[in-house]
Structures are given as C-alpha cells and as structure tokens.
PDB file of N, CA and C in Angstrom:
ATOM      1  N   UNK A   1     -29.182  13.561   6.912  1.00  0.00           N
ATOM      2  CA  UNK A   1     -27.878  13.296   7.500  1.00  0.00           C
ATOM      3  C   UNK A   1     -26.869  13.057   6.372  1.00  0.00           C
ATOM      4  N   UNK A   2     -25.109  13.842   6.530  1.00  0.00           N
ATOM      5  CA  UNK A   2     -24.633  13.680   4.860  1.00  0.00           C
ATOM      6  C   UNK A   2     -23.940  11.971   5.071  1.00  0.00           C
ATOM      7  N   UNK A   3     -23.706  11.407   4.604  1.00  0.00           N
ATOM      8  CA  UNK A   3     -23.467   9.994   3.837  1.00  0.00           C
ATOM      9  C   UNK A   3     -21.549  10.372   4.051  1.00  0.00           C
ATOM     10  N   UNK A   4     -21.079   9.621   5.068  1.00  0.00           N
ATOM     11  CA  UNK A   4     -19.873   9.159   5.787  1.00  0.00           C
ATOM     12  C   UNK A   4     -19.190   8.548   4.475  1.00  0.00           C
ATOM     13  N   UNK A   5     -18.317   9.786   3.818  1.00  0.00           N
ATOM     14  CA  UNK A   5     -17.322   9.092   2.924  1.00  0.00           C
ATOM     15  C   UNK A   5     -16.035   7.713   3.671  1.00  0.00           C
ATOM     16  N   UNK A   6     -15.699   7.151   2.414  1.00  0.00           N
ATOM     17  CA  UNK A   6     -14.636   5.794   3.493  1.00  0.00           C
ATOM     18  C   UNK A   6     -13.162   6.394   2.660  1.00  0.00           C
ATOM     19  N   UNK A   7     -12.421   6.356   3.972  1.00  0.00           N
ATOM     20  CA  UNK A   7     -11.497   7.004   3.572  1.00  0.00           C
ATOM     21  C   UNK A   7     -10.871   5.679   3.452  1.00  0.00           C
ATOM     22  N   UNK A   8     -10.097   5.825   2.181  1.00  0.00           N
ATOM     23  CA  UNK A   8      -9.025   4.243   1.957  1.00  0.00           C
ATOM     24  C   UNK A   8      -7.792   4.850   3.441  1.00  0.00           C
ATOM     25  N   UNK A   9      -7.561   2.971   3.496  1.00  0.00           N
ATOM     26  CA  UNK A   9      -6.316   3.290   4.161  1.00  0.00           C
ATOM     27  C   UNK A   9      -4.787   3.148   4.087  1.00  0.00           C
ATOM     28  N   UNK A  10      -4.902   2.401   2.295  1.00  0.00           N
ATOM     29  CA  UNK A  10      -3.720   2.227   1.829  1.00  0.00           C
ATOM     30  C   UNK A  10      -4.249   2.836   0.629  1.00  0.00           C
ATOM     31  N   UNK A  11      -3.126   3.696  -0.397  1.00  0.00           N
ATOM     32  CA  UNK A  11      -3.012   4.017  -1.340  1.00  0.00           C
ATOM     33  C   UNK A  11      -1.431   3.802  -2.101  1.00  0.00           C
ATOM     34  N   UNK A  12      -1.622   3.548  -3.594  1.00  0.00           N
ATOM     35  CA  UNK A  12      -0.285   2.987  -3.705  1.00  0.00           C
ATOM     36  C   UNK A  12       0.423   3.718  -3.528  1.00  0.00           C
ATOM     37  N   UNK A  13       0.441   4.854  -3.649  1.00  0.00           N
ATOM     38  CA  UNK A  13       0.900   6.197  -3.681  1.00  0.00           C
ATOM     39  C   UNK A  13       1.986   6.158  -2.364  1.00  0.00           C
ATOM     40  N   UNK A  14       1.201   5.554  -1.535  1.00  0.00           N
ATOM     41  CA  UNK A  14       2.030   5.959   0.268  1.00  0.00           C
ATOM     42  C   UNK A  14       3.116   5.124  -0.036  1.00  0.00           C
ATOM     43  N   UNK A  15       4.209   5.983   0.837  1.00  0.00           N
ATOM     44  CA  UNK A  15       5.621   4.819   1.596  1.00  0.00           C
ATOM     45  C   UNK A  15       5.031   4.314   2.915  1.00  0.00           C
ATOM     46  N   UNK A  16       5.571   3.034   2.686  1.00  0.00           N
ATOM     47  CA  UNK A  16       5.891   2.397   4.261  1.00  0.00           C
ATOM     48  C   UNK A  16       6.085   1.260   3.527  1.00  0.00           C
ATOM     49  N   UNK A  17       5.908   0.329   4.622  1.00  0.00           N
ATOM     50  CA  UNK A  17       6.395  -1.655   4.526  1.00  0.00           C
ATOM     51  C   UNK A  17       5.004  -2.043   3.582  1.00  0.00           C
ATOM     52  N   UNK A  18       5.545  -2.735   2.655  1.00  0.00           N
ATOM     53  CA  UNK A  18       5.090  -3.652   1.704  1.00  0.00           C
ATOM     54  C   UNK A  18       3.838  -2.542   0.995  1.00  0.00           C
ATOM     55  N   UNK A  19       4.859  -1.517   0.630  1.00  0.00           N
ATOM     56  CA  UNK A  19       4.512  -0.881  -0.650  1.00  0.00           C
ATOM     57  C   UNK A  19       5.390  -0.130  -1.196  1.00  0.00           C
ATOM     58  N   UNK A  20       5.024  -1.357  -2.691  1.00  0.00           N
ATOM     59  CA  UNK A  20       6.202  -1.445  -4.137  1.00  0.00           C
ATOM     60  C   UNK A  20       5.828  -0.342  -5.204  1.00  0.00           C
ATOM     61  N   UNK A  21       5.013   0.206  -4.769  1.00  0.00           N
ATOM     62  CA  UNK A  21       5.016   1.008  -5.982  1.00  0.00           C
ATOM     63  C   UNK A  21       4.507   2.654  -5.356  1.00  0.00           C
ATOM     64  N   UNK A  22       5.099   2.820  -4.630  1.00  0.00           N
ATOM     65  CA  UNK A  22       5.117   4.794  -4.007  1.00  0.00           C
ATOM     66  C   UNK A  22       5.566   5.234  -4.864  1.00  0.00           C
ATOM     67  N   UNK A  23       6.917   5.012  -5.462  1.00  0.00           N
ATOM     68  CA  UNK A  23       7.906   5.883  -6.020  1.00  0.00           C
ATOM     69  C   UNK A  23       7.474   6.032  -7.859  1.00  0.00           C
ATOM     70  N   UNK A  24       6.184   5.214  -8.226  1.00  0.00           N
ATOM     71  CA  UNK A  24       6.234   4.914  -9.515  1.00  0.00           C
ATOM     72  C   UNK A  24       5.527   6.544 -10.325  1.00  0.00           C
ATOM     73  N   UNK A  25       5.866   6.514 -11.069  1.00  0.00           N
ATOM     74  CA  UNK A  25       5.721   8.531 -11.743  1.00  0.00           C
ATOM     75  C   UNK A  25       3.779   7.974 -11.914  1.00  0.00           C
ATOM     76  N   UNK A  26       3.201   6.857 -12.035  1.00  0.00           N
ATOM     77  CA  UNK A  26       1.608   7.703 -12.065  1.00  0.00           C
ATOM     78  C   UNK A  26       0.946   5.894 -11.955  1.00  0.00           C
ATOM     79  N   UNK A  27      -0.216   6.082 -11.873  1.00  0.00           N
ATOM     80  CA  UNK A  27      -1.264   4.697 -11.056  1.00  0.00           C
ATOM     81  C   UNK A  27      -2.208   4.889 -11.763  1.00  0.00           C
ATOM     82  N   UNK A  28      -2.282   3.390 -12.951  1.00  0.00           N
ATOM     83  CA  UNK A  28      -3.423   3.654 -13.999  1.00  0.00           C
ATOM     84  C   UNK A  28      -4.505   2.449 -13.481  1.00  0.00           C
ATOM     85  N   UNK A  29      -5.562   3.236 -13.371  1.00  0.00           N
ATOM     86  CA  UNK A  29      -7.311   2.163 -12.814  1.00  0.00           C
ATOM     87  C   UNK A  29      -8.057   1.793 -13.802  1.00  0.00           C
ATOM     88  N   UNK A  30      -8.072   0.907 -14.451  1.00  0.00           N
ATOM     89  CA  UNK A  30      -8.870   0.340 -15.178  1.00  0.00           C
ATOM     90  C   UNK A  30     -10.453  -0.593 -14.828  1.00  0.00           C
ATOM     91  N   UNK A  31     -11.584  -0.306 -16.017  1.00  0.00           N
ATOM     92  CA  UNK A  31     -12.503  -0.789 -15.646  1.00  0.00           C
ATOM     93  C   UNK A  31     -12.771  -1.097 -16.844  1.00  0.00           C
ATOM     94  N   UNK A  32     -12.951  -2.294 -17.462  1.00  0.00           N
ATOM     95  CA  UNK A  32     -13.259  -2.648 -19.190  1.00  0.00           C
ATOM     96  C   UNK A  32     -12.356  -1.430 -20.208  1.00  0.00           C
ATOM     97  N   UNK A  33     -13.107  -0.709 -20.491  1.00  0.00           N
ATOM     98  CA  UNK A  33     -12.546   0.453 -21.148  1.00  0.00           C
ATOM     99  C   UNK A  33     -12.333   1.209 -20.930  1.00  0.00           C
ATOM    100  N   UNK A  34     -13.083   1.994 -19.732  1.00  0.00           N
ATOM    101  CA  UNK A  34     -12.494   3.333 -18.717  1.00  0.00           C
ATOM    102  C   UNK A  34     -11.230   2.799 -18.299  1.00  0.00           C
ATOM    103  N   UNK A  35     -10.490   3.932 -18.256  1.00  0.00           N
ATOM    104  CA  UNK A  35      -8.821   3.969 -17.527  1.00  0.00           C
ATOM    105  C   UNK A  35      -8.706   5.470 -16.931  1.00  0.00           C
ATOM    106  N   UNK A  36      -8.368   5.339 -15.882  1.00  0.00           N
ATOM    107  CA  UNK A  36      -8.332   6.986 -14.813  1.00  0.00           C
ATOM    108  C   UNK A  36      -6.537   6.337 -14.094  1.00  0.00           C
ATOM    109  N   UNK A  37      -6.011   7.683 -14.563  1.00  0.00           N
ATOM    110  CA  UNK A  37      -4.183   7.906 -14.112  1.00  0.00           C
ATOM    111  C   UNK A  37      -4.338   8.704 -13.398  1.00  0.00           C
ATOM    112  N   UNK A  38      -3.445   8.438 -11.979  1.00  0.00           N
ATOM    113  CA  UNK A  38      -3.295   9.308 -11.018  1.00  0.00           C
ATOM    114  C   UNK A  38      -1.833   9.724 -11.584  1.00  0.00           C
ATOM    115  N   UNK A  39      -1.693  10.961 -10.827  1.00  0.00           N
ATOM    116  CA  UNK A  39      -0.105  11.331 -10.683  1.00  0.00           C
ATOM    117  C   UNK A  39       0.009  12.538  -9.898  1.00  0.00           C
ATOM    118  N   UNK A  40       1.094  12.338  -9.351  1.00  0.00           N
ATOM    119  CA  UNK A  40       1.061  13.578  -8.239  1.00  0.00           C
ATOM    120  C   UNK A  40       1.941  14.722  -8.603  1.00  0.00           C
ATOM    121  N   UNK A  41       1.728  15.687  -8.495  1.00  0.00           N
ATOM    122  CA  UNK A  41       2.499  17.190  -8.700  1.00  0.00           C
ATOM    123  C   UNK A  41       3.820  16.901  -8.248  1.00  0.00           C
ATOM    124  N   UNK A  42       4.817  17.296  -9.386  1.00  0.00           N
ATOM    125  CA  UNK A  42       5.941  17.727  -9.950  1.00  0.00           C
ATOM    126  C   UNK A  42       6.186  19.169  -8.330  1.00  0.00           C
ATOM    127  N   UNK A  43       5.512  20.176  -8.387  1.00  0.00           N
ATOM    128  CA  UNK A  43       5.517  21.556  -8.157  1.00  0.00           C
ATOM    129  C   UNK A  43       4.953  21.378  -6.619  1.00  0.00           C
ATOM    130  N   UNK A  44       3.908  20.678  -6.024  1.00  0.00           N
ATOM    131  CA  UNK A  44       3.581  20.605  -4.736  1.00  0.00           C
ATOM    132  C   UNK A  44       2.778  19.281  -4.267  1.00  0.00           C
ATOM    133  N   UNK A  45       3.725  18.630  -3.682  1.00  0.00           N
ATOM    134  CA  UNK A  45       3.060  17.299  -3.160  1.00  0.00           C
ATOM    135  C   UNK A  45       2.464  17.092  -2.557  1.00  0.00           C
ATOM    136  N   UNK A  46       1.132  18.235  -2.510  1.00  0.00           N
ATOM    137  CA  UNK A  46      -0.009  18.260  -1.709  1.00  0.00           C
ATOM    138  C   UNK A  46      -1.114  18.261  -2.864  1.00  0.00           C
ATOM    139  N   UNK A  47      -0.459  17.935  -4.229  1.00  0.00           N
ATOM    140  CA  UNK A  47      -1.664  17.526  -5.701  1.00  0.00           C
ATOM    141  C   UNK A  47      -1.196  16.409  -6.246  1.00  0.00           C
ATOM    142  N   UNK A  48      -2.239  15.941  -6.824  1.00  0.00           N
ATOM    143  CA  UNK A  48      -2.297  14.864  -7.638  1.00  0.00           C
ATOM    144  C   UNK A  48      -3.156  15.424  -8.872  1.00  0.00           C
ATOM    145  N   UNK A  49      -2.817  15.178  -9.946  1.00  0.00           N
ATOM    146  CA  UNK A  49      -3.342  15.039 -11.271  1.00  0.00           C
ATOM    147  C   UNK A  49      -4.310  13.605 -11.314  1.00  0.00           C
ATOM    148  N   UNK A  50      -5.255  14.062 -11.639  1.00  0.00           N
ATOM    149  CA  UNK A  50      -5.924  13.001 -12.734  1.00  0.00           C
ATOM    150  C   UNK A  50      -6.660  13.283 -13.827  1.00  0.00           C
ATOM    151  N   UNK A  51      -6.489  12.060 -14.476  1.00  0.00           N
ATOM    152  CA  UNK A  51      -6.618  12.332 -15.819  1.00  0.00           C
ATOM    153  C   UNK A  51      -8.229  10.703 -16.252  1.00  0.00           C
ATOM    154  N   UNK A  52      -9.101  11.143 -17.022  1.00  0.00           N
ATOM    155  CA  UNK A  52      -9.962  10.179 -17.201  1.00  0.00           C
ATOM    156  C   UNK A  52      -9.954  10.045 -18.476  1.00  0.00           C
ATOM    157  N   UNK A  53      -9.764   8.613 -19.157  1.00  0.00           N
ATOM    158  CA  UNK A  53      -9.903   8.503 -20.493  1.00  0.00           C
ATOM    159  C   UNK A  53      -9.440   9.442 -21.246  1.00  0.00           C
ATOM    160  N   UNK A  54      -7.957   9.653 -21.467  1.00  0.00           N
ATOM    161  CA  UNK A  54      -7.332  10.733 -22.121  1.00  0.00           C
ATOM    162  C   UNK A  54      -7.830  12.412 -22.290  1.00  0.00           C
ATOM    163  N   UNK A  55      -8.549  12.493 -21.523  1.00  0.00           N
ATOM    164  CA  UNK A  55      -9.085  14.204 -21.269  1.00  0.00           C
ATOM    165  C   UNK A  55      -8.613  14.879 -20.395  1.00  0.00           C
ATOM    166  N   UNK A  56      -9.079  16.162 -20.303  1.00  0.00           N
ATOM    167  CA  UNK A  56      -7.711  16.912 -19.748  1.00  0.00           C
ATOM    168  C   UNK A  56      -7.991  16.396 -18.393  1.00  0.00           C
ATOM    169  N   UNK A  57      -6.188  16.998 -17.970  1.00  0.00           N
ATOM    170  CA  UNK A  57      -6.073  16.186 -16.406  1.00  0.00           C
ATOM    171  C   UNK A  57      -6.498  17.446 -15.661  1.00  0.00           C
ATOM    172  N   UNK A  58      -7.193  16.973 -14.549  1.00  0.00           N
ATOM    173  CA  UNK A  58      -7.701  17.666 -13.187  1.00  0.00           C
ATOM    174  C   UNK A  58      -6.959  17.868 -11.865  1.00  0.00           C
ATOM    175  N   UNK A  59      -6.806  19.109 -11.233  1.00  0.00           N
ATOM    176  CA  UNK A  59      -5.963  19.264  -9.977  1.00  0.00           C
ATOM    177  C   UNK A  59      -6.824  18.623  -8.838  1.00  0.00           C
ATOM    178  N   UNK A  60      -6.618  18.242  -8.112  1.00  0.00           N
ATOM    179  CA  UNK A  60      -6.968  17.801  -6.722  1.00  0.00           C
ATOM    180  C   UNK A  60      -6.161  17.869  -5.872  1.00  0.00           C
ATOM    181  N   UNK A  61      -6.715  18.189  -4.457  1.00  0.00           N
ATOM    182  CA  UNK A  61      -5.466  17.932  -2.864  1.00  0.00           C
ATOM    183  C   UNK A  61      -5.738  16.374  -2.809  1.00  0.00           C
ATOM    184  N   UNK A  62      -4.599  16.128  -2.210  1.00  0.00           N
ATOM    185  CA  UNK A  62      -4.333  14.758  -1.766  1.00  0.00           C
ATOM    186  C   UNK A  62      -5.526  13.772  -1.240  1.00  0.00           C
ATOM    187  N   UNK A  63      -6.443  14.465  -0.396  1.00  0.00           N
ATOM    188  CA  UNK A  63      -7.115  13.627   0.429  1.00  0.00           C
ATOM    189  C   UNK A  63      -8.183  13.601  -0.776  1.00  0.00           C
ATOM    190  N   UNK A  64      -8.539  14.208  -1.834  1.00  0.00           N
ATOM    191  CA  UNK A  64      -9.399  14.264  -2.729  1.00  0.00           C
ATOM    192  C   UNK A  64      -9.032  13.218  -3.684  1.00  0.00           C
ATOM    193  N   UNK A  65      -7.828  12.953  -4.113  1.00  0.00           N
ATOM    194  CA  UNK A  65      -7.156  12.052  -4.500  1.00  0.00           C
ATOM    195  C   UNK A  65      -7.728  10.545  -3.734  1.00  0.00           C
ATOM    196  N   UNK A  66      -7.379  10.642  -2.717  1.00  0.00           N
ATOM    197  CA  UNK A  66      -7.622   9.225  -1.939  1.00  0.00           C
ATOM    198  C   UNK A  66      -9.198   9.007  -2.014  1.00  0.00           C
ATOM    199  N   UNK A  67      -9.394   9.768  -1.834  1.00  0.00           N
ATOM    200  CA  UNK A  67     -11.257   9.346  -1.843  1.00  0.00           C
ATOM    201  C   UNK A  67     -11.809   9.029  -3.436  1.00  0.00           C
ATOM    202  N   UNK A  68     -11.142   9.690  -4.342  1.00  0.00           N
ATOM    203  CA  UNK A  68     -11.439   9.241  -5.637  1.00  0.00           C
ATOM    204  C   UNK A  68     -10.926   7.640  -5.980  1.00  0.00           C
ATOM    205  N   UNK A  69      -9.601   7.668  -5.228  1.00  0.00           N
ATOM    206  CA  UNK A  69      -9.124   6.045  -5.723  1.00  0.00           C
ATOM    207  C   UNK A  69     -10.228   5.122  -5.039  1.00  0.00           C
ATOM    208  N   UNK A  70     -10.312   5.419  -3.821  1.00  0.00           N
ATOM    209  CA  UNK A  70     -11.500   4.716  -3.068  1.00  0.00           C
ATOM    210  C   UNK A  70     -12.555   4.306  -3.861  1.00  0.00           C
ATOM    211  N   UNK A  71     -13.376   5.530  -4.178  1.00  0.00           N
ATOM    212  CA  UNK A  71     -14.538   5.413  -5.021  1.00  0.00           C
ATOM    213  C   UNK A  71     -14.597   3.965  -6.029  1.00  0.00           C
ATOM    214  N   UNK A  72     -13.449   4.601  -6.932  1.00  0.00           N
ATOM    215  CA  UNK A  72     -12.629   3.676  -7.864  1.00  0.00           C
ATOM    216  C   UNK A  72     -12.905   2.269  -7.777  1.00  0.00           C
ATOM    217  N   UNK A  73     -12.413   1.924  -6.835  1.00  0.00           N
ATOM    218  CA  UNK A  73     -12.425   0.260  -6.455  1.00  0.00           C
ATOM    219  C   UNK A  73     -13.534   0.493  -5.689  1.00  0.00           C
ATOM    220  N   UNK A  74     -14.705   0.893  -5.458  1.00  0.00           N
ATOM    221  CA  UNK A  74     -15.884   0.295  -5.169  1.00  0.00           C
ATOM    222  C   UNK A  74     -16.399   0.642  -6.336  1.00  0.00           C
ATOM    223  N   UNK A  75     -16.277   1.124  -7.413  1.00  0.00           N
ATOM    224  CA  UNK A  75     -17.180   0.671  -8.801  1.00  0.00           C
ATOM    225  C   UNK A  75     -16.825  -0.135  -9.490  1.00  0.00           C
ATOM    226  N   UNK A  76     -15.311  -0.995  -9.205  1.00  0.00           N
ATOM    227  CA  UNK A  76     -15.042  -2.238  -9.795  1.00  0.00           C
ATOM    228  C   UNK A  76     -13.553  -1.795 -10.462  1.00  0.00           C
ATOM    229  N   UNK A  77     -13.250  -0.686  -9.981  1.00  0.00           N
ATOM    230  CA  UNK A  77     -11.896  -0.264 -11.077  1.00  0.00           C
ATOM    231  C   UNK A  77     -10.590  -1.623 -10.146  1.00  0.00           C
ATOM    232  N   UNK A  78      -9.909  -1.848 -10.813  1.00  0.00           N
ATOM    233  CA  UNK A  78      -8.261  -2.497 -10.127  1.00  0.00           C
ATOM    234  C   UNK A  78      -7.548  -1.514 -10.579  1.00  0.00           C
ATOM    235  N   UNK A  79      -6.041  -1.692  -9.896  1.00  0.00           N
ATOM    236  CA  UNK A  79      -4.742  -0.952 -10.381  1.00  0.00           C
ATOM    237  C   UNK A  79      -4.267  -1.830 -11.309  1.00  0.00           C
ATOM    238  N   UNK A  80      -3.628  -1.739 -12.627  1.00  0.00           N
ATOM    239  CA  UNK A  80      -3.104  -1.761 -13.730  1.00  0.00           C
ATOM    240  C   UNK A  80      -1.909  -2.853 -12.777  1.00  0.00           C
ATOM    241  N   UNK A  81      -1.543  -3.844 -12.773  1.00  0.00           N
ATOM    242  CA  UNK A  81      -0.117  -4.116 -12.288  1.00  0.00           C
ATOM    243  C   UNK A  81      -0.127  -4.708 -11.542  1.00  0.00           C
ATOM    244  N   UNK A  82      -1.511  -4.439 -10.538  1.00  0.00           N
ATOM    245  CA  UNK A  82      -1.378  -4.896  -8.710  1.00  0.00           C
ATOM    246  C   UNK A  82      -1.609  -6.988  -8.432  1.00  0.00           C
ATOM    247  N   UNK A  83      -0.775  -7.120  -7.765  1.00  0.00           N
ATOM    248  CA  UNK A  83      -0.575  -8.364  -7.959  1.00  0.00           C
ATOM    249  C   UNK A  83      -1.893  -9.443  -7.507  1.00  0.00           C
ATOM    250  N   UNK A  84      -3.256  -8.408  -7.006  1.00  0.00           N
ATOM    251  CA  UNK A  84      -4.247  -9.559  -7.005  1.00  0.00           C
ATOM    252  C   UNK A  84      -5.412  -9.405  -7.976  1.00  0.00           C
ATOM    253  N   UNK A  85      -4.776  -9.349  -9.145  1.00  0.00           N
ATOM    254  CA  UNK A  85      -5.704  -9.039 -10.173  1.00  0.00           C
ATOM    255  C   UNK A  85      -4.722  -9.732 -11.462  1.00  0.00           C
ATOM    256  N   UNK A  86      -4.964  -9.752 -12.357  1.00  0.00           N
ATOM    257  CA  UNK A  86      -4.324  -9.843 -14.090  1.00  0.00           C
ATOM    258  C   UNK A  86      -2.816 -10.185 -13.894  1.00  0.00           C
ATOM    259  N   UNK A  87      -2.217  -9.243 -13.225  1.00  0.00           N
ATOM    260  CA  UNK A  87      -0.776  -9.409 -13.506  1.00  0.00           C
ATOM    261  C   UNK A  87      -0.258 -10.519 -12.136  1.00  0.00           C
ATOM    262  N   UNK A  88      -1.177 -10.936 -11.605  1.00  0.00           N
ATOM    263  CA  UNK A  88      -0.242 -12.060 -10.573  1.00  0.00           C
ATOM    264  C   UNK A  88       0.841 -13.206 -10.922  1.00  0.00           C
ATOM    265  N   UNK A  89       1.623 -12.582  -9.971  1.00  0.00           N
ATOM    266  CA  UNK A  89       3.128 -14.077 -10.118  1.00  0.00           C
ATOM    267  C   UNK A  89       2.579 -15.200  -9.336  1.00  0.00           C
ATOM    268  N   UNK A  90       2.653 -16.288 -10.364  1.00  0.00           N
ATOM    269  CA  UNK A  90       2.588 -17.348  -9.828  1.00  0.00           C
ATOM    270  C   UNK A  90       3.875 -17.982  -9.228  1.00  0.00           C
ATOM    271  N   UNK A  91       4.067 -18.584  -8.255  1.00  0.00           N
ATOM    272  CA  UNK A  91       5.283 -19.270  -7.675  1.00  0.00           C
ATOM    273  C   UNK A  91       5.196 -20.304  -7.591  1.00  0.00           C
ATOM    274  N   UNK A  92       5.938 -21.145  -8.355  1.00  0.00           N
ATOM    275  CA  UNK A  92       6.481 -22.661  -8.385  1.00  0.00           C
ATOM    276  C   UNK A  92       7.359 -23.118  -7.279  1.00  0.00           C
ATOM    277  N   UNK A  93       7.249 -24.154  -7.130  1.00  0.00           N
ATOM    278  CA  UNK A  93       7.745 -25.430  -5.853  1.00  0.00           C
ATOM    279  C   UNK A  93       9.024 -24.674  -5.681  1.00  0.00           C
ATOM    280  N   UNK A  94       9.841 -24.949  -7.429  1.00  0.00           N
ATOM    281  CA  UNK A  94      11.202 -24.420  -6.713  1.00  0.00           C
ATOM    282  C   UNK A  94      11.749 -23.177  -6.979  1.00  0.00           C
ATOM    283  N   UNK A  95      10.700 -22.122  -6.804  1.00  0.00           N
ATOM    284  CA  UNK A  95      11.039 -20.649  -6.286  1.00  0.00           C
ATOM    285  C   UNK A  95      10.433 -19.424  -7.685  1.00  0.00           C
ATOM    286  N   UNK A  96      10.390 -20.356  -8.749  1.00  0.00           N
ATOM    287  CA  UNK A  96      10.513 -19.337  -9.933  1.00  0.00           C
ATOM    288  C   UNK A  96       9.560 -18.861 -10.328  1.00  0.00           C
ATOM    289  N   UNK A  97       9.635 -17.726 -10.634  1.00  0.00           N
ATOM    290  CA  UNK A  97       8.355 -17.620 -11.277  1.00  0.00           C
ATOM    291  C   UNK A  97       7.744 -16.999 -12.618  1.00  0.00           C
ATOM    292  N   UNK A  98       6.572 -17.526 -12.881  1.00  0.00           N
ATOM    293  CA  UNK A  98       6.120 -17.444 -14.067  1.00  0.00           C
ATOM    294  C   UNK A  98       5.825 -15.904 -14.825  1.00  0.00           C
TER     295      UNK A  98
END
C-alpha cells in the first residue's frame, strides 16, 4: 500500500491573514549546517526553485514545493526568521520589544 504523503497546510509562501512573509523574494530552512532556499519563479508561478547547500538550484511545481517544505520540518529543519524558533520577539509589560 503507497505511504499517504502530508500535505502542509500553511506555507510561508501563501497570502492570507497572519502571513508576514508571502511577499519575501526566497525562504531559507536551516538544520545545524544544512540550509535549503526556496524561491519561486520569476517566469511562472506555478515553480519554485530550490536550492540545497549552495548547489545548483532545482525546478519543481508548486505542490512539490510544499511537500518538500513539509518533509523539511519533519526532519527538524525551522524557517530562518520564523518567530517560534531563534529569532522570537520578546514583549515587555510596556509594549516594547526586545
């Protein structure tokens, strides 16, 4: 029987409500020393580029894209930036933050 890929259901990539970073030019995944950049086609926004550890970048369709980010964060990768990991704002009593 083939093995039921999980399709993510947010990617940063998408627009809608309470997502800050659609519009950003590429989405770097880090894991210790591996780093994998998404970026989506310039020419047809039905590709995404990726690129692994500075080697050449690879075409993919979109949904191939999503299932790779998926993958991603079930082998332990985070997004570079994303606020529940490394780069979190902390918020103080009176509003500011660190």
């Amino acid at each position: 029987m083939p093995r039921k890929e999980k399709y993510p259901e947010k990617c940063p990539w998408d627009a809608g409500p309470d997502q800050t970073r659609s519009n950003d030019d590429y989405w770097r995944m880090t894991n210790g020393e591996d780093m994998v950049t998404f970026s989506k086609s310039k020419l047809d926004p039905n590709y995404f580029y990726i690129e692994k550890n500075s080697e050449e970048k690879k075409s993919f369709l979109s949904f191939q894209a999503r299932l790779t980010y998926q993958k991603l964060l079930d082998k332990g990768y985070w997004l570079e930036g994303s606020r529940d990991h490394k780069y979190q704002q902390h918020i103080h009593l009176n509003g500011t933050r660190e």
